[in-house]
N, C-alpha and C. Protein backbone atom coordinates (compact mmCIF):
# COMPACT_ATOMS: atom_id res chain seq x y z
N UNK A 1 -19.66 56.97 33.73
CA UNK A 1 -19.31 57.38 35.08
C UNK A 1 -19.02 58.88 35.09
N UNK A 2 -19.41 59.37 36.34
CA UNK A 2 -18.86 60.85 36.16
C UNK A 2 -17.95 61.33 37.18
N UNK A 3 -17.08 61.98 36.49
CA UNK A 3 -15.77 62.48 36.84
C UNK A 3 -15.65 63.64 37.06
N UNK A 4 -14.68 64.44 38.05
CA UNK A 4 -14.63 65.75 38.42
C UNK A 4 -13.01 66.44 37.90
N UNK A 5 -13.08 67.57 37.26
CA UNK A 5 -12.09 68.04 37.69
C UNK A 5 -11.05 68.68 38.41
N UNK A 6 -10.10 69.24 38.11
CA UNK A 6 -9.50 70.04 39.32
C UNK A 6 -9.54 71.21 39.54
N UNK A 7 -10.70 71.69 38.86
CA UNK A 7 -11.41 73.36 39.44
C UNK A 7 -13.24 72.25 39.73
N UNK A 8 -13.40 71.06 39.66
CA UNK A 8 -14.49 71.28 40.29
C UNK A 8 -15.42 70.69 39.18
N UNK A 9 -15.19 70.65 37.93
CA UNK A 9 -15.96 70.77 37.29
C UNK A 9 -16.40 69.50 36.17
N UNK A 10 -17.88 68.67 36.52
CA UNK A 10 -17.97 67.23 36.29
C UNK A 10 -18.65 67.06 35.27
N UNK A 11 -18.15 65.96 34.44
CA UNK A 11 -17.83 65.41 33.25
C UNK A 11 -18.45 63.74 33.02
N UNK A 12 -18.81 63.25 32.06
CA UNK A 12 -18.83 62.05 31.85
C UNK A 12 -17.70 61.31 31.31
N UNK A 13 -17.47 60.10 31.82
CA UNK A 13 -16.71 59.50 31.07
C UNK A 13 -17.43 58.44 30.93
N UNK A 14 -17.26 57.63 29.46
CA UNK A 14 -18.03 56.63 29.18
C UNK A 14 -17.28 55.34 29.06
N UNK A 15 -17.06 54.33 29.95
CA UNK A 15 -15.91 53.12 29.71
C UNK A 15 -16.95 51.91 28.72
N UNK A 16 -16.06 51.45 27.38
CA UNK A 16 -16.55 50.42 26.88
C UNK A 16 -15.72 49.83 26.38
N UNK A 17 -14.80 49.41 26.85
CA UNK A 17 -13.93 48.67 26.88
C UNK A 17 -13.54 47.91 27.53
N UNK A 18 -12.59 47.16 27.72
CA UNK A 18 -12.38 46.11 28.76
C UNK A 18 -11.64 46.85 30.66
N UNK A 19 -11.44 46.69 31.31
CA UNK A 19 -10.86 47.58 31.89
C UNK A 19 -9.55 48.72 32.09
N UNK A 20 -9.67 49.47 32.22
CA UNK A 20 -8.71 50.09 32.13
C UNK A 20 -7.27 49.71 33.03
N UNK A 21 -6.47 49.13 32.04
CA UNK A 21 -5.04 48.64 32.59
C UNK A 21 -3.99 49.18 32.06
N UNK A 22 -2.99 48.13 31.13
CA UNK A 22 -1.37 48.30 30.79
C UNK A 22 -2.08 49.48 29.72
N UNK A 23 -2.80 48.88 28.94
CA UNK A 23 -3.08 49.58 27.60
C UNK A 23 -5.05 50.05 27.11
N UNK A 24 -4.45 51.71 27.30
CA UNK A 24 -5.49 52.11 27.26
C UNK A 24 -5.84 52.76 26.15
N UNK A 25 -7.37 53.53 25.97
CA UNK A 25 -7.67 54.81 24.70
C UNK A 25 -8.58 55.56 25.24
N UNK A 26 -8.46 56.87 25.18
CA UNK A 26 -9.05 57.98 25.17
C UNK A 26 -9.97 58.23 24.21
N UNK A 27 -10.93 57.97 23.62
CA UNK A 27 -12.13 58.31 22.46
C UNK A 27 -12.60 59.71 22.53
N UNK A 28 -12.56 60.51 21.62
CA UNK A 28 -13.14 61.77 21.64
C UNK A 28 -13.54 62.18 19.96
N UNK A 29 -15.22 62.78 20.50
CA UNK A 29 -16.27 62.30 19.66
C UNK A 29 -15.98 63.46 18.83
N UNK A 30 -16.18 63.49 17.83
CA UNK A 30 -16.54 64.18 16.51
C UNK A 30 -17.33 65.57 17.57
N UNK A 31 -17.98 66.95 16.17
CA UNK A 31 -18.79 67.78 16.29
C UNK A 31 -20.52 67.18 17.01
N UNK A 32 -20.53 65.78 16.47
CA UNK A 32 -22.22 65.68 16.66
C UNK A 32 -22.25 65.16 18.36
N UNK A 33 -20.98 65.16 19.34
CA UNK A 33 -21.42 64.52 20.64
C UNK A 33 -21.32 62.59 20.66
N UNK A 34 -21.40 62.42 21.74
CA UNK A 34 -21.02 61.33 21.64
C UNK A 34 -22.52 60.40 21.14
N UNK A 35 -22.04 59.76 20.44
CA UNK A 35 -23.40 58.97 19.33
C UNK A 35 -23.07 57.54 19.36
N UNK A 36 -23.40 56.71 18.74
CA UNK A 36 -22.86 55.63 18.45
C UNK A 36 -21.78 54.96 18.29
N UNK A 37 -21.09 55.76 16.74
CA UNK A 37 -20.11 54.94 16.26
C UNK A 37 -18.77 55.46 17.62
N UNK A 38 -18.23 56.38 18.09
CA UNK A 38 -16.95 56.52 18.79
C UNK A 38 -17.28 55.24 19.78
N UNK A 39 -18.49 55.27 20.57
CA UNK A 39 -18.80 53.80 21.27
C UNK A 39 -18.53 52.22 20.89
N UNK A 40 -19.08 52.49 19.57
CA UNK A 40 -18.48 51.16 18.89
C UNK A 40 -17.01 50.78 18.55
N UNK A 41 -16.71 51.86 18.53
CA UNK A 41 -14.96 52.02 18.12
C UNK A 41 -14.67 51.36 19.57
N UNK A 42 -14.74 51.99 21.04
CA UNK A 42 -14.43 51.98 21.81
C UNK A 42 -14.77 50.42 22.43
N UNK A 43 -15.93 49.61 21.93
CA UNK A 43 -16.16 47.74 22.51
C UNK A 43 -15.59 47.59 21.56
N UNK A 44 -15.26 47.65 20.39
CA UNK A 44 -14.62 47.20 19.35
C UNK A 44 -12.72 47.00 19.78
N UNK A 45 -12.37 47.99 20.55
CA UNK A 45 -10.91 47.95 21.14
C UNK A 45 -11.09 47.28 22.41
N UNK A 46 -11.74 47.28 22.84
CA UNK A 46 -12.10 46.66 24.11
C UNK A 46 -12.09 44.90 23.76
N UNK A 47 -12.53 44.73 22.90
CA UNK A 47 -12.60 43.00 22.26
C UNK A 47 -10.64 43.12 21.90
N UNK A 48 -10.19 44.04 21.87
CA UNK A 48 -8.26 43.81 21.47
C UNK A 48 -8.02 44.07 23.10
N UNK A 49 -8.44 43.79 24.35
CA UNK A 49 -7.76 44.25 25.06
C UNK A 49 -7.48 45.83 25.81
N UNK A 50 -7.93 46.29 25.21
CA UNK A 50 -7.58 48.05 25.37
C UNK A 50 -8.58 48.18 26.59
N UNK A 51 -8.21 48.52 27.32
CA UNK A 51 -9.75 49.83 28.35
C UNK A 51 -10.08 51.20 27.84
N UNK A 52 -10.98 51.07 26.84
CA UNK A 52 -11.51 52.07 26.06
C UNK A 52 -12.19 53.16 26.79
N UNK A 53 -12.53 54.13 26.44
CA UNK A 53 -13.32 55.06 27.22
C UNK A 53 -13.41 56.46 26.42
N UNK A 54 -14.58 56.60 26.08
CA UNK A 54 -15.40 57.77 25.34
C UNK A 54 -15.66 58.93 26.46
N UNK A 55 -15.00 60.52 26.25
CA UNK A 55 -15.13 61.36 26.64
C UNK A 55 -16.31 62.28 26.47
N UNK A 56 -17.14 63.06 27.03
CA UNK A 56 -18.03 63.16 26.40
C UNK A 56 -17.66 65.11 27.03
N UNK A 57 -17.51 65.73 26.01
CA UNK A 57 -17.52 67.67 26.03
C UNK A 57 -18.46 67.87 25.56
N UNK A 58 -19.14 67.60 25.38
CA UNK A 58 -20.75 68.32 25.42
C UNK A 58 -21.73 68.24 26.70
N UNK A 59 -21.12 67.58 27.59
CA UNK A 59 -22.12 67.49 28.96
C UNK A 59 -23.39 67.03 28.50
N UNK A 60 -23.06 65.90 27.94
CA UNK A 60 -24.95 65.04 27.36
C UNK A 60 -25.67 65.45 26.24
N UNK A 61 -25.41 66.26 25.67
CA UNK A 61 -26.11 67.24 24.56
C UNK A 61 -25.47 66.38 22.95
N UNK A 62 -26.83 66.35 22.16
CA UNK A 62 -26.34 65.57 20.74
C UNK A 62 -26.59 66.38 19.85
N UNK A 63 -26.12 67.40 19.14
CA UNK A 63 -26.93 68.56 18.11
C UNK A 63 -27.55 67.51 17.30
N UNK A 64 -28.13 68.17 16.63
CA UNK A 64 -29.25 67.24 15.34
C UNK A 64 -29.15 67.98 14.04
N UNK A 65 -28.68 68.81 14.08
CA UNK A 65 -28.54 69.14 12.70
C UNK A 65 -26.97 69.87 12.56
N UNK A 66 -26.24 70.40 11.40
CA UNK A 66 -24.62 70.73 11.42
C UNK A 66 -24.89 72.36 11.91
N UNK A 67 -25.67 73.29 11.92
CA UNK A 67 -25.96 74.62 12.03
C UNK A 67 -25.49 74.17 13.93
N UNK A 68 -26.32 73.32 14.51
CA UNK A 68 -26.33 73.19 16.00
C UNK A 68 -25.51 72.71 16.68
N UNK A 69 -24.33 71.62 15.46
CA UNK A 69 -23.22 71.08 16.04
C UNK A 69 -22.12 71.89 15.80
N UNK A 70 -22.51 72.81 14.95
CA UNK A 70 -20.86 74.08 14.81
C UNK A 70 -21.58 74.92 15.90
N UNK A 71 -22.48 75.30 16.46
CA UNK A 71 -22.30 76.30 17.55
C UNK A 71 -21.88 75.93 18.89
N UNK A 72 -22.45 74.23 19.21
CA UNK A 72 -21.82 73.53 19.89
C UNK A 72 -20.42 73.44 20.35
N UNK A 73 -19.79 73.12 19.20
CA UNK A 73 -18.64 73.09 18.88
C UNK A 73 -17.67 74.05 19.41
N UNK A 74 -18.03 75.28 18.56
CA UNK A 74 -17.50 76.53 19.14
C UNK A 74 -17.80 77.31 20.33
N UNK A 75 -19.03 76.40 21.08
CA UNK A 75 -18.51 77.12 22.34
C UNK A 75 -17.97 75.71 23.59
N UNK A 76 -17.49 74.80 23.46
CA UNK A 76 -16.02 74.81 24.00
C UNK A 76 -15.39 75.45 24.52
N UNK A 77 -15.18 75.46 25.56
CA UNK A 77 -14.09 76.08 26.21
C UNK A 77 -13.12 75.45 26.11
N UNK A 78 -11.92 75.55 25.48
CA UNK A 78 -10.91 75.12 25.37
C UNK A 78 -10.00 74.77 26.56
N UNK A 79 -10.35 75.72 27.53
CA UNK A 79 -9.37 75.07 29.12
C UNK A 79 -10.46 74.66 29.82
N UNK A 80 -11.38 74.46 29.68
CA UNK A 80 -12.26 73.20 30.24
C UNK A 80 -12.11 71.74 30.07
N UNK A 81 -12.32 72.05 28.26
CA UNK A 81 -11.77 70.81 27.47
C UNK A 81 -10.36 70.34 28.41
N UNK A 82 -9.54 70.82 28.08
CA UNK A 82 -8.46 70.32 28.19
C UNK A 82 -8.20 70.22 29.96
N UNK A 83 -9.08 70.51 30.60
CA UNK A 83 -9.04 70.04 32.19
C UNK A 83 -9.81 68.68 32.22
N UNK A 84 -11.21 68.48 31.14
CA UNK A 84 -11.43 67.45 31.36
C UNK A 84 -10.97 65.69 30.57
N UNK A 85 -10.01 66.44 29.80
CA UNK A 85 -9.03 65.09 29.20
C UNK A 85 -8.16 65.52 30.14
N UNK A 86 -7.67 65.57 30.84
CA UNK A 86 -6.67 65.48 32.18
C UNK A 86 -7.26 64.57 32.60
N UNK A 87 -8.23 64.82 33.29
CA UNK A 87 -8.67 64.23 34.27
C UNK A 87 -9.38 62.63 33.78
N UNK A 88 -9.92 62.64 32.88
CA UNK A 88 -10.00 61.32 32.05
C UNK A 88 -9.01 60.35 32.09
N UNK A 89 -7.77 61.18 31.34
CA UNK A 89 -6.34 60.73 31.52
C UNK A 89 -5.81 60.06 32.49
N UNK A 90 -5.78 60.51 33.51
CA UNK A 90 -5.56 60.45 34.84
C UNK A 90 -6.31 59.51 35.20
N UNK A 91 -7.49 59.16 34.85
CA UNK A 91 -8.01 58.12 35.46
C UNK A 91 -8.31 56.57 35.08
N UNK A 92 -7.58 57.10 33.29
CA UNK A 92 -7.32 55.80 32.75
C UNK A 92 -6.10 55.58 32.77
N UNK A 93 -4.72 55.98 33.27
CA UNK A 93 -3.15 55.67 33.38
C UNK A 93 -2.96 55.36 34.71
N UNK A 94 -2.25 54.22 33.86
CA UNK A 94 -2.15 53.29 35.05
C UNK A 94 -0.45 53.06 35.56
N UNK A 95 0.55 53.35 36.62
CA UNK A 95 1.87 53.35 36.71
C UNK A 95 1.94 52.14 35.76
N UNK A 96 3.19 52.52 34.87
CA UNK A 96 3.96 51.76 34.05
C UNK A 96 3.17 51.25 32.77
N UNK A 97 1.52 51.56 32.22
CA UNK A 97 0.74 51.24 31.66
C UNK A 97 0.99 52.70 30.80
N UNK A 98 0.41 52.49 29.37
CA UNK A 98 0.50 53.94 28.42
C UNK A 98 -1.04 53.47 27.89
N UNK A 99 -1.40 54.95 27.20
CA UNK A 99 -2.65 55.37 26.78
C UNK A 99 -2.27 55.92 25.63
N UNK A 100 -3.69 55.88 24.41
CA UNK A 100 -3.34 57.01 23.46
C UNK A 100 -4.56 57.15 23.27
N UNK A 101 -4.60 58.30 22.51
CA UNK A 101 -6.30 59.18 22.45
C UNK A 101 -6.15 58.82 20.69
N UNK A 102 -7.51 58.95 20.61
CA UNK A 102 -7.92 59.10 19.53
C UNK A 102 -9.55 59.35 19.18
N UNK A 103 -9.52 60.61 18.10
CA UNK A 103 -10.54 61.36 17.86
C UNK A 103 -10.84 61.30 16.21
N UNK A 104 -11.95 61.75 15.62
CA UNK A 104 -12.45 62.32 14.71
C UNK A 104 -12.74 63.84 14.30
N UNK A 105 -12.06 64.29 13.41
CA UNK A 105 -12.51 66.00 12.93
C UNK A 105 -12.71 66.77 14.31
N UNK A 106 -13.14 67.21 15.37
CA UNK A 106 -13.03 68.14 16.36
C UNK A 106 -12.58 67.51 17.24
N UNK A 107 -12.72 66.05 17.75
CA UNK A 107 -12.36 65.20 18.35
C UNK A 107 -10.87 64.98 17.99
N UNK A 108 -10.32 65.04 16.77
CA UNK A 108 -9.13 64.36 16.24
C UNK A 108 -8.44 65.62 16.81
N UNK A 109 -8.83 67.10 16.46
CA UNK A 109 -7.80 67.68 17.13
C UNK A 109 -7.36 67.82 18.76
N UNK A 110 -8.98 67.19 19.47
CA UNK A 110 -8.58 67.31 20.46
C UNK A 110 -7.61 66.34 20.99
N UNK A 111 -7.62 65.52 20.34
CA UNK A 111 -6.88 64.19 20.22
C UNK A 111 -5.77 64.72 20.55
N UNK A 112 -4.79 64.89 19.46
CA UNK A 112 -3.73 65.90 19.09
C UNK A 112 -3.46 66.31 20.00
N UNK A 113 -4.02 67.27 20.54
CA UNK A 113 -3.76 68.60 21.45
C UNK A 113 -3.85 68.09 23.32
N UNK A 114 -4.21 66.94 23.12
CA UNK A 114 -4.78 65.92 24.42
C UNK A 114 -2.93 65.58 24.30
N UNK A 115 -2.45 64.87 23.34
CA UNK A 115 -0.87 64.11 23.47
C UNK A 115 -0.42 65.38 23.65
N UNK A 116 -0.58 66.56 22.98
CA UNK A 116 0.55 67.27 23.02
C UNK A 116 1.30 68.18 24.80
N UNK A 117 -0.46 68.14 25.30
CA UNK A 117 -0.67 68.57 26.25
C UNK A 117 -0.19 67.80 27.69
N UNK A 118 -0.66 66.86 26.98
CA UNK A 118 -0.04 65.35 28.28
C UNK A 118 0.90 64.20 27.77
N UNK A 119 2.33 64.92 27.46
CA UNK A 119 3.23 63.93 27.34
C UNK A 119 3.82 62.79 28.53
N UNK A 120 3.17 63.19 29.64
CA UNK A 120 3.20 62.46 31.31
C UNK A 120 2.20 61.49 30.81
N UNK A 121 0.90 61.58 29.88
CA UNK A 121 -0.02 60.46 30.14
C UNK A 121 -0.37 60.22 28.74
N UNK A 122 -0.14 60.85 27.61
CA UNK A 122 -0.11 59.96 26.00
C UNK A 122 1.28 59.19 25.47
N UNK A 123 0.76 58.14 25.04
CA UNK A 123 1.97 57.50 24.93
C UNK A 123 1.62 57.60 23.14
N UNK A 124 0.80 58.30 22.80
CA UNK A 124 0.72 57.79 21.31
C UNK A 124 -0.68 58.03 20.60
N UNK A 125 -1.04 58.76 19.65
CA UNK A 125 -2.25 59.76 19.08
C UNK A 125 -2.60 59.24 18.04
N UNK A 126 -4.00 59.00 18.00
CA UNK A 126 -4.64 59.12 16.49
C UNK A 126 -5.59 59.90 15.81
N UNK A 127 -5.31 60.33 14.76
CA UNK A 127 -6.77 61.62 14.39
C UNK A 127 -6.97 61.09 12.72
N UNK A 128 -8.23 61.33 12.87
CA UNK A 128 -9.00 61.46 11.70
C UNK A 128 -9.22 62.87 10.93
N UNK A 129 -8.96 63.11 9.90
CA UNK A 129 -9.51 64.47 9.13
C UNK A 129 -10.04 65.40 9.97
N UNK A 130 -8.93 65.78 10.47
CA UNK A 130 -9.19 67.57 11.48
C UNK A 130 -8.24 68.78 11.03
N UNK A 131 -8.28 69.25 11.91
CA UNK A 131 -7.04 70.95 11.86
C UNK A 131 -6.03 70.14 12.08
N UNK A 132 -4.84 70.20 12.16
CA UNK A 132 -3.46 70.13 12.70
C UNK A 132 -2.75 70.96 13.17
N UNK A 133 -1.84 70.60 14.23
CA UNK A 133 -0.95 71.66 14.53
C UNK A 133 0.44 71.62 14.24
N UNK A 134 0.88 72.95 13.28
CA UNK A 134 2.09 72.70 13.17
C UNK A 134 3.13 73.92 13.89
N UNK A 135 2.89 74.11 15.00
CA UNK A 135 3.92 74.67 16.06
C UNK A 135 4.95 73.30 15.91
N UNK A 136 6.17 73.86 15.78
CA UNK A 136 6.98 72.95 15.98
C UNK A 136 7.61 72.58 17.37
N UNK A 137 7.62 73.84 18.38
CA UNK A 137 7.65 73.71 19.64
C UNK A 137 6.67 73.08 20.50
N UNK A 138 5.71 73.00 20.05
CA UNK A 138 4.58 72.31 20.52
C UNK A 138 4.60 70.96 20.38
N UNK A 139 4.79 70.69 19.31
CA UNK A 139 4.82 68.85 18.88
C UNK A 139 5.95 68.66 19.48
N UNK A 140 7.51 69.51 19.62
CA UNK A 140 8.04 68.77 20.32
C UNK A 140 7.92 68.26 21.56
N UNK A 141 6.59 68.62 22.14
CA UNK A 141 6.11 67.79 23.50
C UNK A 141 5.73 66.25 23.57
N UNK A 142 5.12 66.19 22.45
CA UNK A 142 5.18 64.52 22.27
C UNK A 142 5.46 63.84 22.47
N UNK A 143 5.30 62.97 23.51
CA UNK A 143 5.80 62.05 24.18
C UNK A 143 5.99 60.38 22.84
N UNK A 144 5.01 60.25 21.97
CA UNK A 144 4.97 59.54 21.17
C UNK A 144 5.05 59.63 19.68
N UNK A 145 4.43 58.86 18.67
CA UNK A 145 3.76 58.68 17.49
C UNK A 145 2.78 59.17 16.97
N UNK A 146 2.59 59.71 16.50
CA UNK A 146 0.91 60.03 15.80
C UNK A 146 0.69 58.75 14.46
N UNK A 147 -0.78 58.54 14.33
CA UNK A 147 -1.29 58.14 13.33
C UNK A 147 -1.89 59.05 12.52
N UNK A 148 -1.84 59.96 11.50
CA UNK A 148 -2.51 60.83 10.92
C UNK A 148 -3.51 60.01 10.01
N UNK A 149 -4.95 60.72 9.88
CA UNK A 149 -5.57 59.93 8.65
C UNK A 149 -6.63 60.89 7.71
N UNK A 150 -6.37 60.71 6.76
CA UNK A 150 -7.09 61.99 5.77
C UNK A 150 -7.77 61.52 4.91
N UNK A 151 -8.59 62.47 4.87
CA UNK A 151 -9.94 62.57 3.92
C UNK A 151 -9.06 63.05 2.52
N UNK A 152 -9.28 62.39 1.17
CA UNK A 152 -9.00 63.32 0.17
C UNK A 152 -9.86 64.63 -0.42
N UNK A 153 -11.07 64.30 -0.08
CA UNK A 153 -11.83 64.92 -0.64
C UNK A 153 -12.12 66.47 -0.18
N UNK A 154 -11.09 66.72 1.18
CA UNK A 154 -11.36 67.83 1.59
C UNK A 154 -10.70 69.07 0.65
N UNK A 155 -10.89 70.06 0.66
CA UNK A 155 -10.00 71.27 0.25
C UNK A 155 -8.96 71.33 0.85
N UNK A 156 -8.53 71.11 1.78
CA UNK A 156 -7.33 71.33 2.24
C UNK A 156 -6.12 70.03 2.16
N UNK A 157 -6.87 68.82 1.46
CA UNK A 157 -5.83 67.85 1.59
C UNK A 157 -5.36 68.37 -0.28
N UNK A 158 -3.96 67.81 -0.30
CA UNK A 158 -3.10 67.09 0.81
C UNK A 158 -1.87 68.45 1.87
N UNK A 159 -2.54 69.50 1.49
CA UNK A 159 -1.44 70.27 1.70
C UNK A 159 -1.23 70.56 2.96
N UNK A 160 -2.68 70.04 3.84
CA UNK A 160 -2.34 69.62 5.53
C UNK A 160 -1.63 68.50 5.66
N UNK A 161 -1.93 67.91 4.60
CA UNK A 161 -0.89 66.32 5.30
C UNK A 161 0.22 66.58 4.73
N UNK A 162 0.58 67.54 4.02
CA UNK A 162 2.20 67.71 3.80
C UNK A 162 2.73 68.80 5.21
N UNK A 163 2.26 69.92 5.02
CA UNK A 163 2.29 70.86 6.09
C UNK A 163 2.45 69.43 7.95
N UNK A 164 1.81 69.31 8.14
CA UNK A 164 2.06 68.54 9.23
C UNK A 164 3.26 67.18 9.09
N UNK A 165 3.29 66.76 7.80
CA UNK A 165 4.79 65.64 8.06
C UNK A 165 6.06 66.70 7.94
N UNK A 166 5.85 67.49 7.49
CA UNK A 166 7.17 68.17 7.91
C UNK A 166 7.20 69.23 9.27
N UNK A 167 6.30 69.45 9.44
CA UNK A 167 6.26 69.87 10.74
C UNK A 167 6.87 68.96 12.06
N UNK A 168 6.15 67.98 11.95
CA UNK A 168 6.80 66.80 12.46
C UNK A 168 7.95 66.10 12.36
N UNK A 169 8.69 66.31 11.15
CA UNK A 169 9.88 65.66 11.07
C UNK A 169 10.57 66.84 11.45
N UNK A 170 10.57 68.57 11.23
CA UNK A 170 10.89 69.64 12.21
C UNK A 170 11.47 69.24 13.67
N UNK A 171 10.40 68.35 14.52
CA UNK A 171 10.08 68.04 15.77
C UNK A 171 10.61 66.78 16.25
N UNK A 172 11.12 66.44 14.63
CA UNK A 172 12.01 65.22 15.55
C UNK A 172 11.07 64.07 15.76
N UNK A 173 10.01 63.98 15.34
CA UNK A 173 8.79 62.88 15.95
C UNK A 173 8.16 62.42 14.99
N UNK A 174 7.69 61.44 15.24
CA UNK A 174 7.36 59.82 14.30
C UNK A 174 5.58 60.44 13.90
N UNK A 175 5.02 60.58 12.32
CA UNK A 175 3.85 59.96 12.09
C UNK A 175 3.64 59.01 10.88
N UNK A 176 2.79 58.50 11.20
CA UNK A 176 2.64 57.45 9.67
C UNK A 176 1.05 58.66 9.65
N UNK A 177 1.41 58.55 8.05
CA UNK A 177 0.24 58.96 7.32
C UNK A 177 -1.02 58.55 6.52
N UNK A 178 -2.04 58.17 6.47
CA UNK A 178 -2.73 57.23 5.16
C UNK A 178 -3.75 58.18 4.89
N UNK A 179 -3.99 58.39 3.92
CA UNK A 179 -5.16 59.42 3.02
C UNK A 179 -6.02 58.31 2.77
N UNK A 180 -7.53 58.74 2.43
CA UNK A 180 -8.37 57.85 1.54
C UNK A 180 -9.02 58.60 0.73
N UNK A 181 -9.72 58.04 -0.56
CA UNK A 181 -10.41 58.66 -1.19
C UNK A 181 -11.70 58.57 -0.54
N UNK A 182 -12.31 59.46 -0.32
CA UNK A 182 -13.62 59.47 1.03
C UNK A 182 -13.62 61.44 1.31
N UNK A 183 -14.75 61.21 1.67
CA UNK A 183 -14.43 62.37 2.25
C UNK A 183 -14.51 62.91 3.47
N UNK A 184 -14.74 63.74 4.11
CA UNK A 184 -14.76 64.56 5.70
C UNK A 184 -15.86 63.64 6.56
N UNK A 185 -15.91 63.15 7.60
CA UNK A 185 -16.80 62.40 7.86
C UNK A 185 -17.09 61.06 7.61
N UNK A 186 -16.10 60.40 6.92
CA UNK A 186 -16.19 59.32 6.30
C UNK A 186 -16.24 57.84 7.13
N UNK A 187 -16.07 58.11 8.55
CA UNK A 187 -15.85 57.07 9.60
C UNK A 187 -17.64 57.14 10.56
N UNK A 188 -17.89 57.85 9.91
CA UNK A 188 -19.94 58.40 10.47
C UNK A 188 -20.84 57.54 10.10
N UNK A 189 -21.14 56.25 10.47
CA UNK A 189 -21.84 55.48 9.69
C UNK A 189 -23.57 56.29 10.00
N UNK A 190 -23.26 57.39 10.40
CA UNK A 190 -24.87 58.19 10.55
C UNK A 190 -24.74 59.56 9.63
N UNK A 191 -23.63 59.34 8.39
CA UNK A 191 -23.24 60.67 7.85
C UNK A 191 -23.77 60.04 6.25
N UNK A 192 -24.45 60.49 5.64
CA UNK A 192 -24.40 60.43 4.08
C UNK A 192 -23.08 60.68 3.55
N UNK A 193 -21.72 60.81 4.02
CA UNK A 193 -20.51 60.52 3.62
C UNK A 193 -19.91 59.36 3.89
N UNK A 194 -20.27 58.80 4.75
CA UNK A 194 -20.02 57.41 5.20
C UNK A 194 -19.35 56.27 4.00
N UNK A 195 -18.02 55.85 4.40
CA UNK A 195 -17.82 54.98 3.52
C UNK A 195 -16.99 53.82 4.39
N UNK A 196 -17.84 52.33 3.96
CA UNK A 196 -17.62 51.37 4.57
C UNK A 196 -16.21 50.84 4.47
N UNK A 197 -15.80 50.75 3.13
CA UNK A 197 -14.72 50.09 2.58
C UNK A 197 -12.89 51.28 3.53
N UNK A 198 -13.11 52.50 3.15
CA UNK A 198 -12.38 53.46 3.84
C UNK A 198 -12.28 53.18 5.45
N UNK A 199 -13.64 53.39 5.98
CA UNK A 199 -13.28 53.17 7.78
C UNK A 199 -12.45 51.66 8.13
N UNK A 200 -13.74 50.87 7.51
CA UNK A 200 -12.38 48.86 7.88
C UNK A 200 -11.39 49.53 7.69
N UNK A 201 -10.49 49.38 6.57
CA UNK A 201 -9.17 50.00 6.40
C UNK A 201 -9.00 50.87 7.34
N UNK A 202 -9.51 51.70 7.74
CA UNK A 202 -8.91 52.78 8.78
C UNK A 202 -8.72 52.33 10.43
N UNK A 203 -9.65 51.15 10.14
CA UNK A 203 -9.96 50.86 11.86
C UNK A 203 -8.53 50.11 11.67
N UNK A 204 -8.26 48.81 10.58
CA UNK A 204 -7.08 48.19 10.51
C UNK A 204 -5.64 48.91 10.93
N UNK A 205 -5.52 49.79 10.28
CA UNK A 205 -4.67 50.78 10.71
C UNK A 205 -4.35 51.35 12.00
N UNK A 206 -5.35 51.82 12.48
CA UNK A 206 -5.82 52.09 13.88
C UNK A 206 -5.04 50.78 14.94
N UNK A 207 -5.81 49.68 14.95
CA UNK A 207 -5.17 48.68 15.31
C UNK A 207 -3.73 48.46 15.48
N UNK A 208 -3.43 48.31 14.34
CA UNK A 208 -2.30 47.62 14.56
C UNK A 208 -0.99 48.97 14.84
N UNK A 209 -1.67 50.32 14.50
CA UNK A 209 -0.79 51.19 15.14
C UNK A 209 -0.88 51.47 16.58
N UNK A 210 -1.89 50.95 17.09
CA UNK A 210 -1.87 50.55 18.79
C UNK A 210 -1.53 49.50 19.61
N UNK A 211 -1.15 48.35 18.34
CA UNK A 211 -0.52 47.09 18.76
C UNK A 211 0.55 47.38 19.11
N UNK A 212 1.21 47.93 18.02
CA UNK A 212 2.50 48.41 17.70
C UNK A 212 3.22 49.37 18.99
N UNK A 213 2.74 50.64 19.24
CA UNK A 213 3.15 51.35 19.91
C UNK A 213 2.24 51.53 21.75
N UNK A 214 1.51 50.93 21.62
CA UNK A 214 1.14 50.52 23.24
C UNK A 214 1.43 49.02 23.87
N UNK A 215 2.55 48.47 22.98
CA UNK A 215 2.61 47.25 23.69
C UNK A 215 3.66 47.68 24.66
């Protein structure tokens, strides 16, 4: 379906989930655009109940190779972005109903930055192996929980996933953490990093940290 924002400016939103009610999710796709697997994630929560719904910031566009999805990437507008998870937001919160976003690697931060931004409409965040933010004034906007989830294999773990639990406990605010041995991309069943055994486990997680904190 397509959605407008509040300068005007229209967006897809993709619902595959059950309808959007008490308990919702925000999906936001990785660098490559919205593809498959965030969709599958999204009927996959939709079979728990959730009114799922895949954001799509690329305005229809799928790069095909990583040279085309980092230029992609980086041109984002960042207050676009973040006008059009408003407005997503907004149209999956429902009075007295909570939502939480959850993303992958560019997606995961937008994830992040989606709760931090809308503590009126996240009730609760999940990200996969991205940037983090550790403003501590910032996270204290958080209306909820985070689920953090990490790649080991990156260069930067674990000293982002230390750097961000104390940032967070800084802030006064709840994350559970789980690392895997896997690496960057590891939830891509269209990535030659792809690992089966890591994502189940991760989706499990996923789950029941949305059982948990969107009931």
């Amino acid at each position: 379906m397509e959605l407008v924002t509040t300068n005007g400016e229209p967006f897809d939103l993709v619902p595959c989930g059950a309808e959007a009610g008490d308990r919702a999710v925000l999906i936001l796709h990785d660098w490559w655009g919205v593809t498959d697997y965030p969709l599958q994630w999204g009927r996959r929560l939709g079979k728990h109940g959730y009114g799922a719904a895949v954001i799509d910031l690329y305005d229809g566009e799928q790069p095909t190779d990583t040279e085309a999805a980092a230029a992609k990437m980086r041109a984002v507008d960042p207050q676009v972005a973040a006008r059009k998870v408003r407005a997503a937001l907004d149209h999956l919160h429902h009075p007295g109903g909570r939502v939480a976003t959850l993303g992958w690697s560019f997606g995961g931060i937008q994830a992040l930055q989606a709760a931090i931004a809308n503590p009126d409409r996240v009730a609760a965040g999940v990200f996969f192996y991205c940037r983090v933010v550790t403003d501590i004034a910032a996270l204290r906007r958080l209306a909820g929980p985070v689920l953090a989830i990490y790649a080991e294999s990156e260069r930067s773990w674990p000293e982002k996933q230390r750097q961000f639990a104390e940032a967070m406990a800084a802030a006064g605010k709840v994350v559970e953490s789980h690392s895997f041995a896997a690496a960057h991309g590891f939830a891509n069943p269209g990535s030659e990093r792809f690992n089966p055994v890591a994502t189940e486990q991760a989706w499990q997680l996923t789950v029941d940290f949305l059982a948990q904190h969107l009931a």
